[in-house]
C-alpha atoms as a PDB file:
ATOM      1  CA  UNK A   1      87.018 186.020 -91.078  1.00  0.00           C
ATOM      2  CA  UNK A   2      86.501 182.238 -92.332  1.00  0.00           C
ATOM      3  CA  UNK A   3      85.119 181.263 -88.725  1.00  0.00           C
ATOM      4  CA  UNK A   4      82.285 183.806 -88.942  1.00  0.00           C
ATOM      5  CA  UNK A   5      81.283 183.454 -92.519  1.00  0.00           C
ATOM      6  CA  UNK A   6      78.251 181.707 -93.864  1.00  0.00           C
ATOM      7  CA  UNK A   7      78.928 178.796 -96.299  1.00  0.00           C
ATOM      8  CA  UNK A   8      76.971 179.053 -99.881  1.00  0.00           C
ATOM      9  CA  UNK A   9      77.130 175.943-101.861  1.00  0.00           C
ATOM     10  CA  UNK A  10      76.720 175.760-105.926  1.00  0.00           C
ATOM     11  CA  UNK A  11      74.823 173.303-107.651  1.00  0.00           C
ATOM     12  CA  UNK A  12      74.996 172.827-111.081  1.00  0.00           C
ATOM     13  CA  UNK A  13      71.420 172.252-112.533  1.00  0.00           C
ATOM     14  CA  UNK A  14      69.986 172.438-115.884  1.00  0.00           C
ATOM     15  CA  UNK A  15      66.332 173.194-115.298  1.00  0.00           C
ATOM     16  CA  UNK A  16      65.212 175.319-112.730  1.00  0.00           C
ATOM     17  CA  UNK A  17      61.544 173.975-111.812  1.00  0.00           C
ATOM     18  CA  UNK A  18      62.354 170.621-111.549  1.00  0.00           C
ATOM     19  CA  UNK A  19      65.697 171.678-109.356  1.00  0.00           C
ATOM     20  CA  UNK A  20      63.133 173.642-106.649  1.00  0.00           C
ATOM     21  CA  UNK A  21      60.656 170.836-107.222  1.00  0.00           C
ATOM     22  CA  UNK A  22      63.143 168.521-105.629  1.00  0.00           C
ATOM     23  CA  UNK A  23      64.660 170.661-103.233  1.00  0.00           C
ATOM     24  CA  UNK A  24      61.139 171.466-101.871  1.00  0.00           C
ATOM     25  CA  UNK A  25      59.272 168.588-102.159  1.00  0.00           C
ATOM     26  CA  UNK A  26      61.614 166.100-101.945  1.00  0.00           C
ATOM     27  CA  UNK A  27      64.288 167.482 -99.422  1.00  0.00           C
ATOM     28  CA  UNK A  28      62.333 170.535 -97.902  1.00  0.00           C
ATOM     29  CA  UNK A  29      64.484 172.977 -98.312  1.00  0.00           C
ATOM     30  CA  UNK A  30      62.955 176.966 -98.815  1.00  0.00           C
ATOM     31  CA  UNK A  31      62.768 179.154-101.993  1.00  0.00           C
ATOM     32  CA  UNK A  32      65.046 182.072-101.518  1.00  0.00           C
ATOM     33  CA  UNK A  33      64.802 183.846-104.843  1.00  0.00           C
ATOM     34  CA  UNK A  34      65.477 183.151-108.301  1.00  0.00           C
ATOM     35  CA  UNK A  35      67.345 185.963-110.848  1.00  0.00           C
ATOM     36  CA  UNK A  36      69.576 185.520-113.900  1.00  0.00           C
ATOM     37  CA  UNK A  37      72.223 183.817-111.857  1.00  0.00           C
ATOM     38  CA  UNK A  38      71.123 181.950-109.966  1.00  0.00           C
ATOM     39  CA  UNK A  39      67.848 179.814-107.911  1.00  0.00           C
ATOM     40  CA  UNK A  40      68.937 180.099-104.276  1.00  0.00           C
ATOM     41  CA  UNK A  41      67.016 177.358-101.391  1.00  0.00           C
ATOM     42  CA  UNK A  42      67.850 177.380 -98.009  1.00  0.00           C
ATOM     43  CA  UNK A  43      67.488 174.676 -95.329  1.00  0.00           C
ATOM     44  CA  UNK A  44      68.369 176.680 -91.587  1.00  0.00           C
ATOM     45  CA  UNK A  45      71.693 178.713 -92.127  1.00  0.00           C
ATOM     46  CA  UNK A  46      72.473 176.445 -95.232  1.00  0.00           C
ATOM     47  CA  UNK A  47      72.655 178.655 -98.839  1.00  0.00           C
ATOM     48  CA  UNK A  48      72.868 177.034-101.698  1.00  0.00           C
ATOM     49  CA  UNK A  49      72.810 178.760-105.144  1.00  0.00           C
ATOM     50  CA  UNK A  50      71.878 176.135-107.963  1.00  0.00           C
ATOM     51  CA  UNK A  51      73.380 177.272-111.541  1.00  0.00           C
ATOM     52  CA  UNK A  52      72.207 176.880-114.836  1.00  0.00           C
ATOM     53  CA  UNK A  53      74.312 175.191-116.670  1.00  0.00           C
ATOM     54  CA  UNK A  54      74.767 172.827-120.032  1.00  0.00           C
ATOM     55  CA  UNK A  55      76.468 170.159-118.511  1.00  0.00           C
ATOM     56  CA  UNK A  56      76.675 166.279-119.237  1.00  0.00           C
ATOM     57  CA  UNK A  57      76.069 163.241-117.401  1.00  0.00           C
ATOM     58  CA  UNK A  58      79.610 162.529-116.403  1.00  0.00           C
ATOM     59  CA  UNK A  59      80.301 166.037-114.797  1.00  0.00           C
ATOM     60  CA  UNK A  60      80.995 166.433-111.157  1.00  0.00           C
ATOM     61  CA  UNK A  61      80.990 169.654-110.796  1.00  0.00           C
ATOM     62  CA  UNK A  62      80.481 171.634-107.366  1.00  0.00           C
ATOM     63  CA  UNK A  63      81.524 174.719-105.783  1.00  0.00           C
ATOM     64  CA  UNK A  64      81.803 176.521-102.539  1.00  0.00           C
ATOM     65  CA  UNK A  65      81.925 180.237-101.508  1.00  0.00           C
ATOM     66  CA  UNK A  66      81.325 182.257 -98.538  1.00  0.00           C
ATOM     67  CA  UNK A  67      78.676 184.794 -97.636  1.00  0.00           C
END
């Protein structure tokens, strides 16, 4: 089951456009879609699901899931 699933990475973010500003601009990754949980960008099979979240400058947090 792990061998075959797709890997979707969390990013914490607090502001939205400026997260898919970078993401597209800078890195050129693709805009997915964007609901109440979450702003998803792609780059080939990579997911990743950016979060809002109120978080301060010393946090390091990530997360992984599967697809």
């Amino acid at each position: 089951m792990l061998a075959s699933g797709k890997l979707v990475g969390f990013i914490p973010t607090r502001d939205y456009d400026k997260a898919r500003a970078f993401y597209e601009g800078k890195l050129g990754w693709e805009f997915v879609s964007l609901d109440q949980y979450a702003l998803v960008m792609s780059i080939g099979d990579i997911k990743s699901g950016l979060l809002k979240f109120r978080i301060s400058r010393h946090s390091r947090a990530r997360s992984l899931g599967g697809k």
